[in-house]
Protein backbone atom coordinates (compact mmCIF):
# COMPACT_ATOMS: atom_id res chain seq x y z
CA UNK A 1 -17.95 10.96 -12.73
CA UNK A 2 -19.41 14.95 -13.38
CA UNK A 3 -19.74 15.19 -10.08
CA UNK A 4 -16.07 13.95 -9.13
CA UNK A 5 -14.33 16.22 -12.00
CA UNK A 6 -16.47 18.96 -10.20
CA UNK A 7 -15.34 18.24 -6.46
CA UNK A 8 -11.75 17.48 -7.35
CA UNK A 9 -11.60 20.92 -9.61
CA UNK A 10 -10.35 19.35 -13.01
CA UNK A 11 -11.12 21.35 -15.96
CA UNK A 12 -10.85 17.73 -18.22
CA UNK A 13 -13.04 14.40 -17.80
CA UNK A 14 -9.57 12.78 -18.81
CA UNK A 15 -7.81 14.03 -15.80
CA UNK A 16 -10.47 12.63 -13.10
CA UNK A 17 -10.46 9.31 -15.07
CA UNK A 18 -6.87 9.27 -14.64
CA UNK A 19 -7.12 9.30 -11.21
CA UNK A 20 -10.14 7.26 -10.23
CA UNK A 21 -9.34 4.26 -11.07
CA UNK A 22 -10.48 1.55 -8.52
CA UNK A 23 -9.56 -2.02 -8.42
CA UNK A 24 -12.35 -5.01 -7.93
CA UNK A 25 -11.65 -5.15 -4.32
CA UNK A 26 -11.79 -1.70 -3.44
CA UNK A 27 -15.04 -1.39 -5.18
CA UNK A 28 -16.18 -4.01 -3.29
CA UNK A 29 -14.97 -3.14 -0.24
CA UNK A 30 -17.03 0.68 -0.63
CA UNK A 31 -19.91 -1.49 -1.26
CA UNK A 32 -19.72 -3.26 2.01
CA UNK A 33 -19.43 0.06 3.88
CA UNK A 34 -22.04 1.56 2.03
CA UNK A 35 -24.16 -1.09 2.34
CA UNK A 36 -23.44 -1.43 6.25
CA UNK A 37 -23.98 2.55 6.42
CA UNK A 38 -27.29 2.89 5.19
């Protein structure tokens, strides 16, 4: 999450929280891809 806040340039943990959510299918979904990827 560190490196997220970082990246996106919020000063607050709170703020990248706020904006990261991700739903049970989209996590699974990145999983897939990752998985295919490496």
């Amino acid at each position: 999450m560190r490196v997220v806040q970082v990246i996106l340039g919020h000063s607050q943990l709170t703020t990248t929280k706020r904006y990261t959510h991700v739903t049970e299918n989209l996590a699974g979904d990145a999983m897939a891809r990752m998985g295919r990827a490496l």
